[in-house]
Protein backbone atom coordinates (compact mmCIF):
# COMPACT_ATOMS: atom_id res chain seq x y z
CA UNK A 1 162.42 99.15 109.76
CA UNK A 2 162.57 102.94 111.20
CA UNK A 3 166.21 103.28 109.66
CA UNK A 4 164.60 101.98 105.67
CA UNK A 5 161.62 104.16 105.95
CA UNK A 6 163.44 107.60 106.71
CA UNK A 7 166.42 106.62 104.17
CA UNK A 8 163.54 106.40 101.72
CA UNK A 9 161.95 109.68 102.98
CA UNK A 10 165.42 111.43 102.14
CA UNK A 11 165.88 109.93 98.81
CA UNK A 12 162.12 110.76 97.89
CA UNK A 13 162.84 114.55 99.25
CA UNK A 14 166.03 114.57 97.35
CA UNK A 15 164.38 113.69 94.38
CA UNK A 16 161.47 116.49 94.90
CA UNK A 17 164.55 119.09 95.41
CA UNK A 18 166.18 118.15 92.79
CA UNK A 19 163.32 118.04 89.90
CA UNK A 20 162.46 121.39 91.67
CA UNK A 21 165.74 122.64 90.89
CA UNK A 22 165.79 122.05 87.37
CA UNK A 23 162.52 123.37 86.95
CA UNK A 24 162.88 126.48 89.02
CA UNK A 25 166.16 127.06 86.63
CA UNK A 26 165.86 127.98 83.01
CA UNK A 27 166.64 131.70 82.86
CA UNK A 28 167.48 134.01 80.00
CA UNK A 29 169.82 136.64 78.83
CA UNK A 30 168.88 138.81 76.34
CA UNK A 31 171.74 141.26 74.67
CA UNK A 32 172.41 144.10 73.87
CA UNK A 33 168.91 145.95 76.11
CA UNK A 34 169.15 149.04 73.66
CA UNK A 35 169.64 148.10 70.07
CA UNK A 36 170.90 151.08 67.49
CA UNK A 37 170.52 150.34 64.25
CA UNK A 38 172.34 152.94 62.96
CA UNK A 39 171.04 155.13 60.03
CA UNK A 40 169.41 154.81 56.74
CA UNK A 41 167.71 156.80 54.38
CA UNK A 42 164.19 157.11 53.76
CA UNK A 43 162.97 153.90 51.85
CA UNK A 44 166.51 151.83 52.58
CA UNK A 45 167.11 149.44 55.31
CA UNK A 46 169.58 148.57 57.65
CA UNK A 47 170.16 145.31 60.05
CA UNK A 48 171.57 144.73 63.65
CA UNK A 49 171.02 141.51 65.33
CA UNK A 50 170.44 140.56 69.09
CA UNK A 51 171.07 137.74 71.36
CA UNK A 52 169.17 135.25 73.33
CA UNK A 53 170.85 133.03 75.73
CA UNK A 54 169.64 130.19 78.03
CA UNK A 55 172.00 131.03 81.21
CA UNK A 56 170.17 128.76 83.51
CA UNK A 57 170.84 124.68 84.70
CA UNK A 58 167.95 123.66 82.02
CA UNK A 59 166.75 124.77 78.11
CA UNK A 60 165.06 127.51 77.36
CA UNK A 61 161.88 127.79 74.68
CA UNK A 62 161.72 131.44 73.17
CA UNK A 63 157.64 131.59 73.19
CA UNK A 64 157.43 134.50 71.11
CA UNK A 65 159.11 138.29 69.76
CA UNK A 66 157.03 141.27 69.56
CA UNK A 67 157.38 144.76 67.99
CA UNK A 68 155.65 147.67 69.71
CA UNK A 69 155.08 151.04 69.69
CA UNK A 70 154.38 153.68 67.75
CA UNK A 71 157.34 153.53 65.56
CA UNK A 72 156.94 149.50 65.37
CA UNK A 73 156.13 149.48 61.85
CA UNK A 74 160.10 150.66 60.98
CA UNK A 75 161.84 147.68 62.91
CA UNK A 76 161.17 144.29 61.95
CA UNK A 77 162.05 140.74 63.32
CA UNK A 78 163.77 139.03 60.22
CA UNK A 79 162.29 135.32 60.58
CA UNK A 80 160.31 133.17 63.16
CA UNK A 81 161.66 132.18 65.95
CA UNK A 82 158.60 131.59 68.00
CA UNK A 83 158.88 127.76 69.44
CA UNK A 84 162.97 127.35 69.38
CA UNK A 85 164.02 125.78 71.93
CA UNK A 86 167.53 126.61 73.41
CA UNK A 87 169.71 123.89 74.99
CA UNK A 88 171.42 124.74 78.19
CA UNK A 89 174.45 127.78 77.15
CA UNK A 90 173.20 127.99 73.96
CA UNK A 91 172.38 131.06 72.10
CA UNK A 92 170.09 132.27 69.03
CA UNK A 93 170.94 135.66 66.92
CA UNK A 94 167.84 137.33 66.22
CA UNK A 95 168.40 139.65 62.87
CA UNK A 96 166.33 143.13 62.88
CA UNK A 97 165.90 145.21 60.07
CA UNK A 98 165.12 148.73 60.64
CA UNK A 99 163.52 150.81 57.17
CA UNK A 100 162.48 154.50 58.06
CA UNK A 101 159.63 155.59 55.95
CA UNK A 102 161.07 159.75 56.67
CA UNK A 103 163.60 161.51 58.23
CA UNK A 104 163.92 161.16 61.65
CA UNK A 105 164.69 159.42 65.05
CA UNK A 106 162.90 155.85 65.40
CA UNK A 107 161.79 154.24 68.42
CA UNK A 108 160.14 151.00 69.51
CA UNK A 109 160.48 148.09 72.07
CA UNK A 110 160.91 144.53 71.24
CA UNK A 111 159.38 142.17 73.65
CA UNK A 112 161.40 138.68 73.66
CA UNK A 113 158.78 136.55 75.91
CA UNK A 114 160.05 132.76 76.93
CA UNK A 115 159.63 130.40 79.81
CA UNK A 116 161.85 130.95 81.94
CA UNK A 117 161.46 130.93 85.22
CA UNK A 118 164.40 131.67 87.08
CA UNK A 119 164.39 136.01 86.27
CA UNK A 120 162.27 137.27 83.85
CA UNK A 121 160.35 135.47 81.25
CA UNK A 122 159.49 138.54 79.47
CA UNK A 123 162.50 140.77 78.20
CA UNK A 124 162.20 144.25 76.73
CA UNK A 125 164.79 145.72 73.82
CA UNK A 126 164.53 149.40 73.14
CA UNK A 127 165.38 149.45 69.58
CA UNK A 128 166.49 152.72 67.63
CA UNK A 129 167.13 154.24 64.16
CA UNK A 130 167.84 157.10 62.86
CA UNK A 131 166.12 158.38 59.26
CA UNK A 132 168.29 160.70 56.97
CA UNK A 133 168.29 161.80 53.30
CA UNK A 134 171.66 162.31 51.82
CA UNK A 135 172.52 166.07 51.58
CA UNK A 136 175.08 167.85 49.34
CA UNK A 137 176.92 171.03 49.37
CA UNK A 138 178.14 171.67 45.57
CA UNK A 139 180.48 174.45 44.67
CA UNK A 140 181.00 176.68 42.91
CA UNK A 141 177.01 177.30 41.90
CA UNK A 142 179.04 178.57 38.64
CA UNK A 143 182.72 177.38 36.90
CA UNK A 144 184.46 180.61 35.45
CA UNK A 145 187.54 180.46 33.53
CA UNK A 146 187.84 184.45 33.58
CA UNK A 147 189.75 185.27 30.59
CA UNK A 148 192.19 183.02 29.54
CA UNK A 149 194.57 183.00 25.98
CA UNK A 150 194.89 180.47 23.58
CA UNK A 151 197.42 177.84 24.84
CA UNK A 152 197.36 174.97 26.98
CA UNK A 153 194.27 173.34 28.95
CA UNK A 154 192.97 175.13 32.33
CA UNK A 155 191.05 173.26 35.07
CA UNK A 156 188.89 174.15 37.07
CA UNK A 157 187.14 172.04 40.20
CA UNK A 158 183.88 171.38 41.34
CA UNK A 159 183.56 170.04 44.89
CA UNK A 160 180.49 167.96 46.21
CA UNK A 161 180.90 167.66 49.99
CA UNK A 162 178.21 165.36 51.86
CA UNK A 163 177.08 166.76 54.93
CA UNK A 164 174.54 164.19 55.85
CA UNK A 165 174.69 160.65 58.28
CA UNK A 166 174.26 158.82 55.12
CA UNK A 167 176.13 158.71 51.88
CA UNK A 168 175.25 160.39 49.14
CA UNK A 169 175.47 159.41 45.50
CA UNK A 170 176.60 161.46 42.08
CA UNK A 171 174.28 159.69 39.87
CA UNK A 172 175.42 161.38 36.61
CA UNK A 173 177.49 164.10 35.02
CA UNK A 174 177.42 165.93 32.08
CA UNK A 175 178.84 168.88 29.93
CA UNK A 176 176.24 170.35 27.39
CA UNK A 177 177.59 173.51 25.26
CA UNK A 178 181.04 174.84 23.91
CA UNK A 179 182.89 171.81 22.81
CA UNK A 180 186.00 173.66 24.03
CA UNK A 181 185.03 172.26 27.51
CA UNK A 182 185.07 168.56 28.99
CA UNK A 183 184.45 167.30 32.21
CA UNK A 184 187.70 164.78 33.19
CA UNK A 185 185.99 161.36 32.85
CA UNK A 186 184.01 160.62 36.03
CA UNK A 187 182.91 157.01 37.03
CA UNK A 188 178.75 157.36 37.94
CA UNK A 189 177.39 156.26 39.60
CA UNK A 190 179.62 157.60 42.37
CA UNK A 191 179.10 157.77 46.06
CA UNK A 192 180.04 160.41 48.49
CA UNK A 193 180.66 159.26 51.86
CA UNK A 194 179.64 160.95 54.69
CA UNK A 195 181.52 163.91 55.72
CA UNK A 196 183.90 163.48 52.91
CA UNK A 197 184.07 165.38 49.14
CA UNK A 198 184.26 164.18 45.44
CA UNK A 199 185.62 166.47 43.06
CA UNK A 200 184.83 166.89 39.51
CA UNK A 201 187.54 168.39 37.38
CA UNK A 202 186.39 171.03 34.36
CA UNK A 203 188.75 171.08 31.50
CA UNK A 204 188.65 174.55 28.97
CA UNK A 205 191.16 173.89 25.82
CA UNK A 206 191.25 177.56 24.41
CA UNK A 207 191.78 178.23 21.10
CA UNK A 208 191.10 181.81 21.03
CA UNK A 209 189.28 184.64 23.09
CA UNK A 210 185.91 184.42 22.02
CA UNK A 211 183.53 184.03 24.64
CA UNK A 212 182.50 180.39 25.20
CA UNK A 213 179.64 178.87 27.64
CA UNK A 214 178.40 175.54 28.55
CA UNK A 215 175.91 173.77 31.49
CA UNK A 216 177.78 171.17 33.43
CA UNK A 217 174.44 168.73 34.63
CA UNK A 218 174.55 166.85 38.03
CA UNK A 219 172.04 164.78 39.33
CA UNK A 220 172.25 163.09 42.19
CA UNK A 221 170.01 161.45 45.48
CA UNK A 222 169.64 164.64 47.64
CA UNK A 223 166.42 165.35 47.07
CA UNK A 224 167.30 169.28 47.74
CA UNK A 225 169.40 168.85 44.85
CA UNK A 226 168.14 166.24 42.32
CA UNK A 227 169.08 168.13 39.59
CA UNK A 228 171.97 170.88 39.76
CA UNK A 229 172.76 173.27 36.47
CA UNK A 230 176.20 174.78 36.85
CA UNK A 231 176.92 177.25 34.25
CA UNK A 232 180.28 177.04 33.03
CA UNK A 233 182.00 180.35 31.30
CA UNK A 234 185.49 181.00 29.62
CA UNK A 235 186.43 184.95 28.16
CA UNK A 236 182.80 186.30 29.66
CA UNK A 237 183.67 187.88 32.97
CA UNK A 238 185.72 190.94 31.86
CA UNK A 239 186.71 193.81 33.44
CA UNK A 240 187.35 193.99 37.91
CA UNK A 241 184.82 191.09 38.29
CA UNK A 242 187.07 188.96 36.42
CA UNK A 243 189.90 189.69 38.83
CA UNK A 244 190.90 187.29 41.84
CA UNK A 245 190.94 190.35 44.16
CA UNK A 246 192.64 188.79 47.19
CA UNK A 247 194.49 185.67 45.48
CA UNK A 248 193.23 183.22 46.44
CA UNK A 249 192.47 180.98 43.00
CA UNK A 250 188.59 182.64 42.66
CA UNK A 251 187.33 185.46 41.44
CA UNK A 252 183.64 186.80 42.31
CA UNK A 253 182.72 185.20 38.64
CA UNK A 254 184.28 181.68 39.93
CA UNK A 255 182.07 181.74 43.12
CA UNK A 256 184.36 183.61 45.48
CA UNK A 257 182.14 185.13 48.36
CA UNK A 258 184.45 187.37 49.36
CA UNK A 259 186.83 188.26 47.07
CA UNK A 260 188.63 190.65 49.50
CA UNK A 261 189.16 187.36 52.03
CA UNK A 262 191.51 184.87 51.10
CA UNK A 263 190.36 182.94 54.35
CA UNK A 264 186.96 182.82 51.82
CA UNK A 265 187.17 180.30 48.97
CA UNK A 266 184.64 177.70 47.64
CA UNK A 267 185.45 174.08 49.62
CA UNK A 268 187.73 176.31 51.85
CA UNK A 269 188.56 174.28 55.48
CA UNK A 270 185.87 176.09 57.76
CA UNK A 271 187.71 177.34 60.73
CA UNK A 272 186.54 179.41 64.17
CA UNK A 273 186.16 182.92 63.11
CA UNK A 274 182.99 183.69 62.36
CA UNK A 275 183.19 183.85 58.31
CA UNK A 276 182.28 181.87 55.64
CA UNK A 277 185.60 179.97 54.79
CA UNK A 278 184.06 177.45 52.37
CA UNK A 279 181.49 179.98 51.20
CA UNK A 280 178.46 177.63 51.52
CA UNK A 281 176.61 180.37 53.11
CA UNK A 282 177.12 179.15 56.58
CA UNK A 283 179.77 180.26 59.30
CA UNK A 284 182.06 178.14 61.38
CA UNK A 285 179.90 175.10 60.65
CA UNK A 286 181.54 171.29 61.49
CA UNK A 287 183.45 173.19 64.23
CA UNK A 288 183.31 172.71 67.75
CA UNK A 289 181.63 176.49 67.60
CA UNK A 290 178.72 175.88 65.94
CA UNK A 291 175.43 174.10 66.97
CA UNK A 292 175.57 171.20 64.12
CA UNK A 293 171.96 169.69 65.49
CA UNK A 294 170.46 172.91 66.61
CA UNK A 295 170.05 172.35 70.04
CA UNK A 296 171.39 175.51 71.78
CA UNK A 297 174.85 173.87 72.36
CA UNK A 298 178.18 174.01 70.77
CA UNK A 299 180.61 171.35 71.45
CA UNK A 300 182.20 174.53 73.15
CA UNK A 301 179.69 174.65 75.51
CA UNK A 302 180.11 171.12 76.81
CA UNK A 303 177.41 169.47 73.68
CA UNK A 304 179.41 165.78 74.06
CA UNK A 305 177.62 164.69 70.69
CA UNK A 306 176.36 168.15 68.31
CA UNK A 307 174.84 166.08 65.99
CA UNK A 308 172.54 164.82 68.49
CA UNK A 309 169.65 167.25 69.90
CA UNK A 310 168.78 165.05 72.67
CA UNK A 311 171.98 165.11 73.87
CA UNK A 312 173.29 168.40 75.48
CA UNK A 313 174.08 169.92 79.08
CA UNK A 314 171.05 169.95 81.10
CA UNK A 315 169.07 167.12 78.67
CA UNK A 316 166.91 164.44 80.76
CA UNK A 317 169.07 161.28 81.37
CA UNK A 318 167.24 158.10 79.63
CA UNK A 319 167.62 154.66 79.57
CA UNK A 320 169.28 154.38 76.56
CA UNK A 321 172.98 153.76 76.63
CA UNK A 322 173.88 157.49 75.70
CA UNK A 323 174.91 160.24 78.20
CA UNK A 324 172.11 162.41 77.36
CA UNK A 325 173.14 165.28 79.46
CA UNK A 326 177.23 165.20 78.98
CA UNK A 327 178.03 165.04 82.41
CA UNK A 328 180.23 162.17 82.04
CA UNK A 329 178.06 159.64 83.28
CA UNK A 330 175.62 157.15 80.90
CA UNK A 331 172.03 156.89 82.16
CA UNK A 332 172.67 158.07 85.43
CA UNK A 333 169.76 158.36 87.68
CA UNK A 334 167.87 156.26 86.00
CA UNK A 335 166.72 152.59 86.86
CA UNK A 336 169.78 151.26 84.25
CA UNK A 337 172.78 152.95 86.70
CA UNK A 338 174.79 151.19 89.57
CA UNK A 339 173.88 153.87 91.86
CA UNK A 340 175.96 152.25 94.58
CA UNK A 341 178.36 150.78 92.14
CA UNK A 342 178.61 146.96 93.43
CA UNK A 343 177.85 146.12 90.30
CA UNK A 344 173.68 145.38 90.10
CA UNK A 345 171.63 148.15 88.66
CA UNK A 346 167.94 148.48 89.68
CA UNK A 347 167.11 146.46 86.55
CA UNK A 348 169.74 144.15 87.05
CA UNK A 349 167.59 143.12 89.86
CA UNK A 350 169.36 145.29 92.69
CA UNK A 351 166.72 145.78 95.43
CA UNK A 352 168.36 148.88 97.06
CA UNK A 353 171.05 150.49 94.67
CA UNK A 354 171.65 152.97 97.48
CA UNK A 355 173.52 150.28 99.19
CA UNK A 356 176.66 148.20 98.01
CA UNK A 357 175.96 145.63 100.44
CA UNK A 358 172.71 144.92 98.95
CA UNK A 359 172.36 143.00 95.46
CA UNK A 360 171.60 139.85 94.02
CA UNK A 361 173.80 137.22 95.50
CA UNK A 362 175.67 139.55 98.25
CA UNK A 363 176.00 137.16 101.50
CA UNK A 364 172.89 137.18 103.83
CA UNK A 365 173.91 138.69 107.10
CA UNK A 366 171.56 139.00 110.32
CA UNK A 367 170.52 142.58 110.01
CA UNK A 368 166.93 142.68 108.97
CA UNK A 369 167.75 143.55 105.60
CA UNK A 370 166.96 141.30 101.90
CA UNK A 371 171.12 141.33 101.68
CA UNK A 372 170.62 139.31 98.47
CA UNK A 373 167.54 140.35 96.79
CA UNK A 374 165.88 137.06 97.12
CA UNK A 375 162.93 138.76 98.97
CA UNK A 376 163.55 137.49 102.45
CA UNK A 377 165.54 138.81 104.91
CA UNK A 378 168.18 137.06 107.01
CA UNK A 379 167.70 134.09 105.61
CA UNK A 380 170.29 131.14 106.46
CA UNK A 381 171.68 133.00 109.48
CA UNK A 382 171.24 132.77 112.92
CA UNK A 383 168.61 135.65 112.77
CA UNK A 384 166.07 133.39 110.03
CA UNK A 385 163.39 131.49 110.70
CA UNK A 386 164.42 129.03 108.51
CA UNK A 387 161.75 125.80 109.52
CA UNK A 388 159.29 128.40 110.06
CA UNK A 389 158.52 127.40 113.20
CA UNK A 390 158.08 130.97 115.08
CA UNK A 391 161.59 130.71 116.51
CA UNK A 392 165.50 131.19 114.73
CA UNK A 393 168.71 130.23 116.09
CA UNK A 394 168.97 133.48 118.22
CA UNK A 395 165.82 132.65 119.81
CA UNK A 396 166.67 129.19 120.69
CA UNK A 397 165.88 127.17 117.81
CA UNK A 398 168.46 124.19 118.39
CA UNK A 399 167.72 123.19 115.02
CA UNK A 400 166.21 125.71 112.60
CA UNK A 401 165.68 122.91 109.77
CA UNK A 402 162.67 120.90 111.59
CA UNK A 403 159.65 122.76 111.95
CA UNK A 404 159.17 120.03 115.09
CA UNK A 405 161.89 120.81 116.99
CA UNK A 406 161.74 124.33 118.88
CA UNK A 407 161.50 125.78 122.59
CA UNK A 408 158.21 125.01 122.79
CA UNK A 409 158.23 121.40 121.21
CA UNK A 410 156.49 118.11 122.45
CA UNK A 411 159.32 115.66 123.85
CA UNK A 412 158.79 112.57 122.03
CA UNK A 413 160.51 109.30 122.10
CA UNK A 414 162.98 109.57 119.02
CA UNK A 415 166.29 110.62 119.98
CA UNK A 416 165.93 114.22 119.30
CA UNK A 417 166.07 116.90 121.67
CA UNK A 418 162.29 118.56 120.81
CA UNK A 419 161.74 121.04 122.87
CA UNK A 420 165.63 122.44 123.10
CA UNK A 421 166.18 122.40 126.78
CA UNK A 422 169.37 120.20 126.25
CA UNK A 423 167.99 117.01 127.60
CA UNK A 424 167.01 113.99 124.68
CA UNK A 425 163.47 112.30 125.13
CA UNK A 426 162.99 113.64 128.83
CA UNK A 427 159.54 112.24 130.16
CA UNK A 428 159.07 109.26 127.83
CA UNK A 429 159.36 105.64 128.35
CA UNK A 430 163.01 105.91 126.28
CA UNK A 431 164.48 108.66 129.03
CA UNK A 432 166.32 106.94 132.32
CA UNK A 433 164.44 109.61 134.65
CA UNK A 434 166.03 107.51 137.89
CA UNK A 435 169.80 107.44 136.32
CA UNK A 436 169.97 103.51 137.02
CA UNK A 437 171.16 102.42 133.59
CA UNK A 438 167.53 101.34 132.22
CA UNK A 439 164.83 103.20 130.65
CA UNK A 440 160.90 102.13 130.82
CA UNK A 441 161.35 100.86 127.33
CA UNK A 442 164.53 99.04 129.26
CA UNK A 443 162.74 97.35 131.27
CA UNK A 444 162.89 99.43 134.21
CA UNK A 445 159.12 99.30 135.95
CA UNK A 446 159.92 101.60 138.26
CA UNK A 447 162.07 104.61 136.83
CA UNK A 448 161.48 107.09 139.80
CA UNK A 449 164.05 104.65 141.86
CA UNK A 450 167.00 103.56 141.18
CA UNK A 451 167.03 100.56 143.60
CA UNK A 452 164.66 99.31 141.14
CA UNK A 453 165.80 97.71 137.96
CA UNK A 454 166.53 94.98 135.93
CA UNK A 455 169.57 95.04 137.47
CA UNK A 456 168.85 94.45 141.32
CA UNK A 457 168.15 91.28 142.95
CA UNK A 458 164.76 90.25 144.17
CA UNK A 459 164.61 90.82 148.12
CA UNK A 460 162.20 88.74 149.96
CA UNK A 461 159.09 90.06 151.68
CA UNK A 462 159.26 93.74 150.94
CA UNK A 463 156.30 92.94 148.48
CA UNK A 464 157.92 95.01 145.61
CA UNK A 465 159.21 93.43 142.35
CA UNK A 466 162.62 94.61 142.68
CA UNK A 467 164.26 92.94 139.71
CA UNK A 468 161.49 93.75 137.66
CA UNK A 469 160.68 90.33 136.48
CA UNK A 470 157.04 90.61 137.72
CA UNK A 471 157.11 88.94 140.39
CA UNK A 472 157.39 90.21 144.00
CA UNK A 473 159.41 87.22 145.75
């Protein structure tokens, strides 16, 4: 009877472990913690997507997604996934659009909440956008043939260069004037990627030397340059104006701004030396000289991203997957960096990132210390309390799994050694205290003397029951 009823204690606390187990184990991963959604123009959108995973033993239900902050209204959840349910390893991809009302960095924080239960339940994105207009630099603000004879076909070029994150677009072009001059058929719209040129080619057929002038018309998306006039001349600029002074394929007339330079031509290849190569009316711009986001810092002076004016020597380190202050190190210092590089960052759950020995899952060790972040200390080694009992291993505790079963335990008739001193059921009825061979529960009615047992024969007229049978003779 004893042996069935503790079988069926152990398969009832089995059971209770195990349903605690699976319940204690749904836990969720949510990638990537800072979502950049790149850039997009004012009005336009752009999409990134995130991932929820159930990385526990059991499934996951995603309870809800939330958008907040004051940028919130820019970045929004594309769909409802509030209720789904995800199976053991399985995984959802949670589109975001991003649409910047203005130019501009965008911030907000998207809170995925869920029931797990095993880590957190709640798990914050930073998301992150970037609002630009599309910005042009067109040259020459004026086409100039200078004076040319009658005979074959000239050209001349117009250059759009985009100097903005996002593309631009040459929405039309046209020639009004002179019928002497055509514009090389262009396809319109046509876009002008980012950091790259399109160039428009101006024809001039002449057929004599009288002067001729026409308006080439570009509009396009900048909104600094919606509409552009470009005058376009042929046999106007006479005389030392006229001239290309230092050779270079421009005279003043064609939009030369310095026609003494030849380093100085319209959509010239800006280089370090302080003058206006592509005369746009800035110096040494898109070089590693000059501060392209205006925030005291060249790339020369250690800026590890110039078109960035949060990021620069000497910039506060954030949690946000950049190296804000170009020493080499992402988000150093902060709560998202292995300090003591084992691997666990603060929020990674590390609960001492001064110390590699310390992070989730490290082996416990008898020191004192929460080795694995569980929030107990010494846990499973001979320095834990495991039973809870007042005393560990170190201390005694001959079995640290029974709460019962301690230095200072009761001695009780069941086979175990209670109270630790090395000796099993001492002082009950199931202990031989005289060493004969029988126990009180043996039989033995007398266990302070071993010539008294169910062993020994009866001897007549000492008046004592020596065989134990209860009888004296």
């Amino acid at each position: 009877m004893r042996l069935s009823l503790l079988a069926t204690s152990a398969l009832l606390a089995f059971g209770c472990v195990e349903n605690n187990l699976n319940v204690a184990s749904t836990k969720v991963a949510v990638n990537p913690s800072l979502l950049d959604l790149g850039t997009a123009a004012p009005g336009s959108s752009v999409s990134g997507a995130l991932s929820i995973s159930s990385v526990g033993l059991g499934a996951l239900t995603v309870a809800s997604l939330t958008v907040a902050g004051n940028d919130a209204d820019a970045f929004v959840v594309d769909g409802d996934f509030g209720g789904t349910v995800l199976a053991k390893g399985d995984s959802l991809e949670v589109p975001i659009v991003f649409t910047p009302t203005s130019e501009g960095p965008w911030e907000a924080d998207l809170t995925v909440q869920t029931d797990a239960n095993s880590g957190e339940a709640a798990v914050e994105v930073h998301l992150r956008g970037l609002g630009a207009s599309p910005r042009l630099v067109i040259a020459p603000s004026a086409v100039d043939f200078g004076h040319v004879d009658p005979g074959p076909d000239v050209f001349q070029t117009v250059v759009l260069q985009c100097v903005s994150a996002v593309d631009a677009t040459l929405l039309s072009a046209e020639l009004s004037g002179d019928l002497e001059f055509y514009l090389v058929p262009v396809t319109t719209p046509a876009v002008v990627g980012s950091a790259t040129t399109l160039e428009l080619s101006v024809a001039f057929g002449p057929t004599d030397t009288a002067v001729r002038e026409s308006v080439l018309t570009l509009t396009t998306d900048d909104p600094q340059h919606g509409s552009v006039l470009i005058p376009v001349t042929a046999n106007v600029c006479l005389g030392d104006a006229a001239l290309d002074l230092d050779s270079d394929g421009y005279s003043g007339c064609a939009g030369d701004c310095d026609d003494a330079d030849a380093s100085a031509v319209p959509g010239g290849v800006e280089r370090i030396d302080g003058i206006d190569n592509d005369c746009d009316g800035l110096a040494d711009e898109g070089t590693d000289a000059y501060d392209d986001d205006g925030d005291g810092y060249t790339e020369g002076d250690g800026d590890c991203n110039d078109n960035d004016a949060g990021v620069a020597p000497g910039s506060a380190e954030d949690i946000d997957g950049v190296d804000d202050d170009c020493d080499g190190a992402v988000d150093d210092g902060t709560d998202a960096y292995d300090d003591d590089g084992d691997g666990f960052t603060e929020r990674g759950g590390d609960c001492d990132d001064t110390t590699a020995t310390t992070s989730p899952g490290a082996p416990e060790i008898p020191d004192g210390i929460d080795n694995d972040c569980d929030g107990e200390d010494d846990e499973d080694t001979a320095s834990g309390d495991d039973d809870g009992d007042g005393y560990d291993e170190a201390a005694g505790d001959c079995d640290d799994a029974d709460a019962t079963v301690n230095p200072d335990g009761s001695e009780s008739a069941n086979g175990i050694d209670d109270n630790c001193d090395g000796t099993v059921d001492e002082g009950t009825d199931a202990y031989d205290d005289d060493g004969d061979g029988y126990t009180e529960d043996g039989g033995d009615c007398n266990d302070a003397d071993t010539g008294i047992g169910p062993h020994e024969l009866e001897v007549t007229g000492d008046g004592i029951d020596n065989d134990c049978d209860g009888s004296a003779s």
